[in-house]
Protein backbone atom coordinates (compact mmCIF):
# COMPACT_ATOMS: atom_id res chain seq x y z
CA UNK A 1 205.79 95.34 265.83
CA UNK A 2 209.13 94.02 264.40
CA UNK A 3 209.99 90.57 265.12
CA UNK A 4 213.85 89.81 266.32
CA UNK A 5 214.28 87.99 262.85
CA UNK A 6 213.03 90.53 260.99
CA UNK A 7 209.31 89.17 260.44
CA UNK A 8 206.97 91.69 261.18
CA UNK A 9 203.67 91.15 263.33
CA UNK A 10 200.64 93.10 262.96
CA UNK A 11 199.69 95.91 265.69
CA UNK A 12 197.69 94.09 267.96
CA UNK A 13 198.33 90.56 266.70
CA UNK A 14 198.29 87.89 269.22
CA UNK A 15 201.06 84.95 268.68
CA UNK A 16 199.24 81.71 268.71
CA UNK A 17 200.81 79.64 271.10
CA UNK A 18 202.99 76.90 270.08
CA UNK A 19 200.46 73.99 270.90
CA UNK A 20 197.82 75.28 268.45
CA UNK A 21 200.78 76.23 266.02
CA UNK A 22 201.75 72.18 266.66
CA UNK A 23 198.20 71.02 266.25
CA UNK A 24 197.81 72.82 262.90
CA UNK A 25 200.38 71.38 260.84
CA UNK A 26 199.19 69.92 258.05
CA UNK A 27 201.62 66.73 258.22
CA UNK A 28 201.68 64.02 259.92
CA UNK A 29 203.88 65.14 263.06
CA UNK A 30 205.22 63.22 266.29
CA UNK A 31 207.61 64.62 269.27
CA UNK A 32 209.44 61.67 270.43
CA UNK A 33 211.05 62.55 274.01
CA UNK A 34 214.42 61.43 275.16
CA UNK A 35 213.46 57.59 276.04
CA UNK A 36 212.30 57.36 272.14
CA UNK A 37 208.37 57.41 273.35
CA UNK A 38 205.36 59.77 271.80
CA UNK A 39 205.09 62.80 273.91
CA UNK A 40 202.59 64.52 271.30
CA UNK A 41 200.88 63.80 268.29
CA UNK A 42 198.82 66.99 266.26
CA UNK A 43 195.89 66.32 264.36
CA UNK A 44 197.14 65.24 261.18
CA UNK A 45 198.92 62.32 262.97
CA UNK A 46 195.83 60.81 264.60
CA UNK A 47 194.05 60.98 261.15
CA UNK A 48 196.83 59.33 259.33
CA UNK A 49 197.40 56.21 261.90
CA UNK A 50 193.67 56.31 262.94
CA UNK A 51 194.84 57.07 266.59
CA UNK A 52 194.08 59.79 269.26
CA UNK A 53 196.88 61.39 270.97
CA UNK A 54 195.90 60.66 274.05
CA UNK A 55 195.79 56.51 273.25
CA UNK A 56 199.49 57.16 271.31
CA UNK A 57 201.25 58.99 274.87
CA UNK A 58 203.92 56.89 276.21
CA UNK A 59 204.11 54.43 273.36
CA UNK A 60 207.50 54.16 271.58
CA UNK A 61 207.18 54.64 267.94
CA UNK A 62 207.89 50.94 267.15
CA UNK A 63 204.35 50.17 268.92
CA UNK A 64 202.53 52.87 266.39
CA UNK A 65 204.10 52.33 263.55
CA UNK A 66 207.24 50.23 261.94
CA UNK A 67 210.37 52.14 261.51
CA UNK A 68 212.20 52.16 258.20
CA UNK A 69 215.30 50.33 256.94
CA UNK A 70 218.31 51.85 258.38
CA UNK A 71 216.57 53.80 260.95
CA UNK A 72 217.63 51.92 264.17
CA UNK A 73 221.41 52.90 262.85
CA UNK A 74 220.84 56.27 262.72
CA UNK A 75 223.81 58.44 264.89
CA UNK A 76 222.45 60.56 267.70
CA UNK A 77 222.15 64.10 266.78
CA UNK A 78 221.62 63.88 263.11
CA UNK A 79 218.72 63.83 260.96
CA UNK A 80 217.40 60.84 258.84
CA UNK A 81 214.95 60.70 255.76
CA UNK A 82 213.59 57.77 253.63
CA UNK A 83 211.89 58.82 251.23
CA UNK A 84 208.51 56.48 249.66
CA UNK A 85 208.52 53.64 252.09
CA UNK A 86 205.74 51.40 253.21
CA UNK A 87 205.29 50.82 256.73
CA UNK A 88 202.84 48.87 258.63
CA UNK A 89 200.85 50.58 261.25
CA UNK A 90 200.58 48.52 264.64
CA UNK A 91 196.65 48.02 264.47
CA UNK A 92 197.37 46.65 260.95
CA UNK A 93 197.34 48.33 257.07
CA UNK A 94 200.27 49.75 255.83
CA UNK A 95 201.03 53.56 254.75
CA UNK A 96 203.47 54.48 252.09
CA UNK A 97 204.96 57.64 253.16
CA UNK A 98 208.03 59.99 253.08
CA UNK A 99 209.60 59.61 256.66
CA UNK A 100 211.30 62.43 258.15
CA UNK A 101 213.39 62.48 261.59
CA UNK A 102 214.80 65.26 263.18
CA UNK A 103 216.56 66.40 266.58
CA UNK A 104 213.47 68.80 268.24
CA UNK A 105 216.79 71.27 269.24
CA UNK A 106 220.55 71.52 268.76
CA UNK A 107 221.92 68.81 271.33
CA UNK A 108 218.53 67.85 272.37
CA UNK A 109 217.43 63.95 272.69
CA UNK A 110 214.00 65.13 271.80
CA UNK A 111 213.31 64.25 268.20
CA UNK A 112 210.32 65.27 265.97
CA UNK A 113 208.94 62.66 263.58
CA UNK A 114 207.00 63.70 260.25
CA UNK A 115 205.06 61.65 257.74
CA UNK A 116 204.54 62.77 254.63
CA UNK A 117 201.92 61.08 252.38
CA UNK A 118 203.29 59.96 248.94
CA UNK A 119 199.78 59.58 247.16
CA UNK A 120 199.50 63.49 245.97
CA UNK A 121 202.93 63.74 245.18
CA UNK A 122 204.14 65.32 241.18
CA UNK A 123 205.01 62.15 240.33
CA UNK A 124 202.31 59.95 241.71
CA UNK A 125 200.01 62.85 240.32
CA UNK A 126 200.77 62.65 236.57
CA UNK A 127 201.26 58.77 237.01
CA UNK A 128 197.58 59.02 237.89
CA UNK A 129 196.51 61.14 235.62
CA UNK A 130 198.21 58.74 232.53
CA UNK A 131 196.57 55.84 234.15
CA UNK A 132 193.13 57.70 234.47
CA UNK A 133 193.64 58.68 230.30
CA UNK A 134 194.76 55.10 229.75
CA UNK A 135 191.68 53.24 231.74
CA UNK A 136 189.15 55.86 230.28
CA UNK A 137 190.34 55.36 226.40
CA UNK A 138 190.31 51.28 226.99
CA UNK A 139 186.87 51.47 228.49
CA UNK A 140 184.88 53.98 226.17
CA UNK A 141 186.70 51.72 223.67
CA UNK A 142 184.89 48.63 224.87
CA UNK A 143 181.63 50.39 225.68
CA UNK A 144 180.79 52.41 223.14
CA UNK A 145 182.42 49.76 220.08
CA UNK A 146 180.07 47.42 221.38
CA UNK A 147 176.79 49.11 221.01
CA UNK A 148 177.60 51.03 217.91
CA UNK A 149 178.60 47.56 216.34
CA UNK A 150 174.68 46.32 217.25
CA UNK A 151 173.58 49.83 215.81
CA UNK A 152 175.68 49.09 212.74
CA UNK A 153 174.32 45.79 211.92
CA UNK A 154 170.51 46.62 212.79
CA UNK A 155 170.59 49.63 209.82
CA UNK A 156 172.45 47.37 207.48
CA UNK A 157 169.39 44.91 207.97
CA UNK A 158 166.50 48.10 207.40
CA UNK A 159 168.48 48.86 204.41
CA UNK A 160 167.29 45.32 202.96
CA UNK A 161 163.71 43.82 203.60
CA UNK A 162 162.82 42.88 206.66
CA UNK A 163 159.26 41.24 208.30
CA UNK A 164 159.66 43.07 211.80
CA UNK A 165 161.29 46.53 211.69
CA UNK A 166 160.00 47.26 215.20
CA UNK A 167 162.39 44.39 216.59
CA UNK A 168 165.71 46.84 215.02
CA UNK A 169 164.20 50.43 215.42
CA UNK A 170 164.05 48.70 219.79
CA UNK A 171 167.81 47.59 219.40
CA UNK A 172 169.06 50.76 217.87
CA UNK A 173 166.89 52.97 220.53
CA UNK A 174 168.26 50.77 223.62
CA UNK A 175 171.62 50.54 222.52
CA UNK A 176 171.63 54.62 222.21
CA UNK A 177 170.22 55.05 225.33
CA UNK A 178 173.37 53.15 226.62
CA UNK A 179 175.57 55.06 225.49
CA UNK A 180 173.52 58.06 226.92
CA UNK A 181 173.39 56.84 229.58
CA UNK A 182 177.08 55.94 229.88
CA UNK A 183 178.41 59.95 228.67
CA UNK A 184 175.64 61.19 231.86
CA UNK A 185 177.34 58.92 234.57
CA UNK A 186 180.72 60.30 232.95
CA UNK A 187 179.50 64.19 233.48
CA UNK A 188 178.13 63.73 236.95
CA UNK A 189 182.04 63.86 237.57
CA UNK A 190 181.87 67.52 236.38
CA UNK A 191 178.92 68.21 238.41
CA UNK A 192 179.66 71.57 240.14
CA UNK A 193 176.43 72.74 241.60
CA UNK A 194 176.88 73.55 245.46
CA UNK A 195 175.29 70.53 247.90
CA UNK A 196 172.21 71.73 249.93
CA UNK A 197 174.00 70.61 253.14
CA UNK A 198 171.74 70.64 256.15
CA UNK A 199 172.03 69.53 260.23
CA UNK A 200 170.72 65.46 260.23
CA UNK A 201 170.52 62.82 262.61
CA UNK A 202 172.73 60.16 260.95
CA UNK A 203 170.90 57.35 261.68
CA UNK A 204 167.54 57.61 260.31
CA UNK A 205 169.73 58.40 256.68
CA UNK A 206 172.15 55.35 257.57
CA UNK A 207 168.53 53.31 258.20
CA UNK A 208 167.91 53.87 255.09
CA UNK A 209 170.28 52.99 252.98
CA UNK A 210 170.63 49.73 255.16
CA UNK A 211 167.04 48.98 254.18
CA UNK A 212 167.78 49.11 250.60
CA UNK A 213 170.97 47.31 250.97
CA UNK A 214 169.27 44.27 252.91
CA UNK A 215 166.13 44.28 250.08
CA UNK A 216 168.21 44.19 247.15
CA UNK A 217 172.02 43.52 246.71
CA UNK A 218 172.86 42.77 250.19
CA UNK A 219 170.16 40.33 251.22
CA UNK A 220 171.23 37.01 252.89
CA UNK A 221 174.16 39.04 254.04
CA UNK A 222 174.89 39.81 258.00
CA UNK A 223 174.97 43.84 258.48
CA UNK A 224 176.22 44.15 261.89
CA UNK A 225 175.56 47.73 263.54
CA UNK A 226 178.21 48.86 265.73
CA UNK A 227 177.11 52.95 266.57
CA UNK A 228 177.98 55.48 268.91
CA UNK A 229 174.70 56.30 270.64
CA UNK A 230 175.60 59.82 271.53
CA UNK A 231 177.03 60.61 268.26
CA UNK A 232 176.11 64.74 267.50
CA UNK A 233 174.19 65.88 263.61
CA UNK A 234 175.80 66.21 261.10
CA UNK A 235 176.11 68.75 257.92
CA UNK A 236 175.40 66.51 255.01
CA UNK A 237 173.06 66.72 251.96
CA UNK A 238 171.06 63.74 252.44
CA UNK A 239 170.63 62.39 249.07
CA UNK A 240 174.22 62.32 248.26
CA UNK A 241 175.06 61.11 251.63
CA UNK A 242 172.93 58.31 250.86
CA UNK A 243 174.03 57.60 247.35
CA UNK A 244 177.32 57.47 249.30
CA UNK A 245 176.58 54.87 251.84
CA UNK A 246 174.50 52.87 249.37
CA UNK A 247 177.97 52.76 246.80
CA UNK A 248 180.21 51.66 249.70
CA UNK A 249 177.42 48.55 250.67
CA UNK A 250 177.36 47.67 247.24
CA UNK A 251 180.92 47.24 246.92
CA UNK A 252 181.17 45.16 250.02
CA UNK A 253 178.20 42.88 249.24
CA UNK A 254 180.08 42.41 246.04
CA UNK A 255 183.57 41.30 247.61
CA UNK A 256 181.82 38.98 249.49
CA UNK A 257 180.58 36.66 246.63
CA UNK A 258 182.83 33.95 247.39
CA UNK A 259 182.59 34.16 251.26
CA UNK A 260 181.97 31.32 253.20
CA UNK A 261 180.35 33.51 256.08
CA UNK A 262 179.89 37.11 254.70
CA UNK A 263 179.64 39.74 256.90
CA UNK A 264 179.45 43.82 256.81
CA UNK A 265 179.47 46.36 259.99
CA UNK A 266 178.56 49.41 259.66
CA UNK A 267 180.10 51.45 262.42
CA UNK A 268 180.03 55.48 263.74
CA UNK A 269 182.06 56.62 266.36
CA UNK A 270 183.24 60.63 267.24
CA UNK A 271 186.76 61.02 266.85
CA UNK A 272 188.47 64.14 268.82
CA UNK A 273 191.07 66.03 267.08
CA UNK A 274 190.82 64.93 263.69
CA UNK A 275 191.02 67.30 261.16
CA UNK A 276 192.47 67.90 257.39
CA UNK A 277 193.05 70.76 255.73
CA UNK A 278 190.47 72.71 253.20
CA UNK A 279 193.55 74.80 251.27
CA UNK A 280 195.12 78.46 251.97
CA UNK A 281 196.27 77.18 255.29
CA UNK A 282 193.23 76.28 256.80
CA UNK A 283 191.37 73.11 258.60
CA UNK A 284 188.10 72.08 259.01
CA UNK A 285 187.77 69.47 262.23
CA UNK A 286 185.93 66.25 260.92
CA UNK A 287 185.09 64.28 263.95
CA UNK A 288 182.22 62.22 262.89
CA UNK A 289 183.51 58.66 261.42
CA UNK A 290 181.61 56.35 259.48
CA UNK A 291 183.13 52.75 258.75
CA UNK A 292 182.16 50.15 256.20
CA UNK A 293 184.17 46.80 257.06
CA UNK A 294 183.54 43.38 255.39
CA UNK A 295 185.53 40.38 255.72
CA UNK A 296 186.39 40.15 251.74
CA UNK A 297 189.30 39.97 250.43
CA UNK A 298 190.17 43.23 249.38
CA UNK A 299 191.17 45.36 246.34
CA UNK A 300 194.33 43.25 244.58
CA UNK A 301 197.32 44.58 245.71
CA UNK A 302 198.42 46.75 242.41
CA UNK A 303 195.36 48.98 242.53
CA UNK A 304 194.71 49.59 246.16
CA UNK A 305 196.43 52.91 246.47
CA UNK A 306 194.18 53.96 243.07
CA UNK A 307 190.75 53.50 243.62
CA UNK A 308 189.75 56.36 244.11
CA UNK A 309 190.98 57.40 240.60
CA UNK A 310 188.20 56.90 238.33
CA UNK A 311 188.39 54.22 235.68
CA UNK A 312 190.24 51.88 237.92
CA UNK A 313 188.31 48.98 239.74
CA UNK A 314 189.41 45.53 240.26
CA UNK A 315 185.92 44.02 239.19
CA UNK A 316 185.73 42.52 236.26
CA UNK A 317 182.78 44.10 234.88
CA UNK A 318 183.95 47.16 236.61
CA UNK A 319 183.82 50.68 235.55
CA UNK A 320 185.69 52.29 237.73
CA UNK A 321 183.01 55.15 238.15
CA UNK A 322 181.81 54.11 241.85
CA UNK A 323 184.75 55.22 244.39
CA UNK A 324 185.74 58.34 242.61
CA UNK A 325 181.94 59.69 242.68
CA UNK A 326 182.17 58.75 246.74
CA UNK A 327 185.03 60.43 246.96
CA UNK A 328 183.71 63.34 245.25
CA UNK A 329 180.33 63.36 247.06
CA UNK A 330 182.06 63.30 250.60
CA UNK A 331 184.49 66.12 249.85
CA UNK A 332 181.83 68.17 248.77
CA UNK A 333 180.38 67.36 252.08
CA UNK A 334 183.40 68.91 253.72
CA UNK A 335 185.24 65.33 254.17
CA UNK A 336 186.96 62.52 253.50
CA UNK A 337 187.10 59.04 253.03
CA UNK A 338 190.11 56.43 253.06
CA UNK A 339 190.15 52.88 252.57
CA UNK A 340 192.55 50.30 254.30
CA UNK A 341 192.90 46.88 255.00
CA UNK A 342 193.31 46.49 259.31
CA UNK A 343 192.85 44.07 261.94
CA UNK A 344 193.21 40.18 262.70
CA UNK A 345 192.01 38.63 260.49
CA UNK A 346 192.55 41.72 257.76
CA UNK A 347 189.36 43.37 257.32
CA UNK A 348 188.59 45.76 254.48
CA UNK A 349 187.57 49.04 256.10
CA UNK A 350 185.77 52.37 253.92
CA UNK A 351 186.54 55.14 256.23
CA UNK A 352 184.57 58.13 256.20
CA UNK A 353 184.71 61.50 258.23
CA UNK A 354 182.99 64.42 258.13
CA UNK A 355 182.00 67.54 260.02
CA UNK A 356 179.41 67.88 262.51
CA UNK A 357 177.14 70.16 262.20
């Protein structure tokens, strides 16, 4: 079968219909109809502003998200781009995204709305890439000078006569070990071995890792639990899942140090719709979310879009080894995780989601 452009169909081929075709895209997409409110929102749009369609219906864009500079001027019928711009969603956080409008049809008022993430762009890639080169030669620098200086000065002391050559022979063997111990957290980045994912109830595994949380780092601190009851299993390999969860307490119990009245909440809920997309065109649905919220104060503002990049943390004794394995532990999971700063007052928020099983 011969399309009327000139595309050709396969015998027997079925067209999708344009809903799923809508639902599919893999950007951020809105239809606006002619009074300027959301008629539709696909997948990719609910994951990106953290709303369903059905809660976004009727709303004018305004409510969802604030418009660019110049984009109340823009003259009826034409199109209108700004390109990197940060705009703040209406539950709070901001996005930094390249904002396309367009007329849905010649002469129409119905206009489609696209956000495109600027985080993997070319540029923002290498950028990343020379900051991730930069941050890894400063810190193998600092932590591998340090122990090969102690190293240095324990075998210029065996040369001569010492009482106690046990006391150097420990120093030398400890401060090795460190850096062994350093290069193995380095190569659990290259770590390619296929995750033994299996059907779980969450919660037992999300027990867990509160229990160690609340006997170790995280005691004294409030760990609220705000859970959907009816929430389905999910495909995870338990072990990493938990390293996971365990990483992302951690962090908050450490950005509340200097909190009058620290809190975390650890939430699930099942989100309908969301999806992202797995490469060659496809998309796996990942409807079970996971949040982390404390009431810290955040990353600081110059490294919040990075830290997922490793060798970038905003902790002072930081290695910047933490986010990036999460990252890479939930994507192997089939997921994703995103991290934002939302509501009144701002909250930092770790958002996972992942499949079901």
């Amino acid at each position: 079968m011969v399309h009327a452009r000139g595309g050709v169909i396969a015998a027997g081929a079925a067209m999708p219909p344009f809903a799923d075709l809508f639902a599919g895209l893999p950007v951020a997409a809105l239809v606006l109809d002619d009074a300027g409110c959301i008629a539709h929102a696909n997948g990719a749009a609910e994951l990106l502003l953290n709303q369903s369609d059905r809660a976004m219906r009727g709303l004018s864009l305004e409510q969802i998200v604030s418009l660019p500079p110049g984009y109340a001027e823009q003259r009826d019928g034409r199109a209108f781009v700004s390109y990197d711009c940060e705009l703040q969603l209406g539950r709070g956080g901001r996005l930094r995204v390249d904002f396309h409008d367009t007329p849905a049809a010649h002469g129409s008022a119905w206009r489609i709305v696209m956000l495109y993430g600027v985080r993997g762009s070319h540029a923002a890639s290498h950028a990343a890439g020379a900051r991730a080169a930069i941050g890894a030669a400063a810190m193998l620098g600092h932590e591998i000078k340090n122990p090969l200086s102690g190293i240095r000065g324990a075998a210029q002391l065996l040369a001569g006569e010492v009482d106690d050559r046990a006391v150097l022979t420990d120093l030398i063997v400890g401060e090795v070990d460190r850096i062994a111990a350093l290069i193995d957290r380095m190569q659990d980045f290259t770590d390619d071995r296929p995750r033994a994912l299996q059907p779980q109830n969450i919660y037992p595994v999300l027990a867990h890792a509160v229990q160690l949380a609340s006997a170790g780092f995280a005691r004294g601190i409030t760990i609220e639990e705000r859970f959907d009851p009816s929430l389905p299993p999910v495909r995870i390999d338990r072990d990493a899942f938990v390293q996971v969860m365990v990483n992302l307490l951690k962090n908050a119990a450490e950005a509340l140090e200097a909190v009058e009245h620290p809190r975390i909440v650890l939430g699930t809920a099942f989100r309908h719709g969301l999806s992202h997309g797995v490469g060659n065109g496809e998309r796996r649905a990942v409807p079970i979310e996971l949040t982390v919220t404390d009431n810290g104060p955040g990353a600081p503002a110059d490294i919040a879009g990075h830290l997922f990049e490793p060798f970038v943390s905003g902790k002072r004794e930081g290695r910047g080894f933490g986010l990036p394995m999460v990252e890479k532990l939930v994507g192997e999971m089939g997921g994703l995780v995103r991290y934002a700063r939302e509501g009144y007052p701002l909250m930092t928020v770790f958002r996972i989601h992942l499949p079901r099983a």
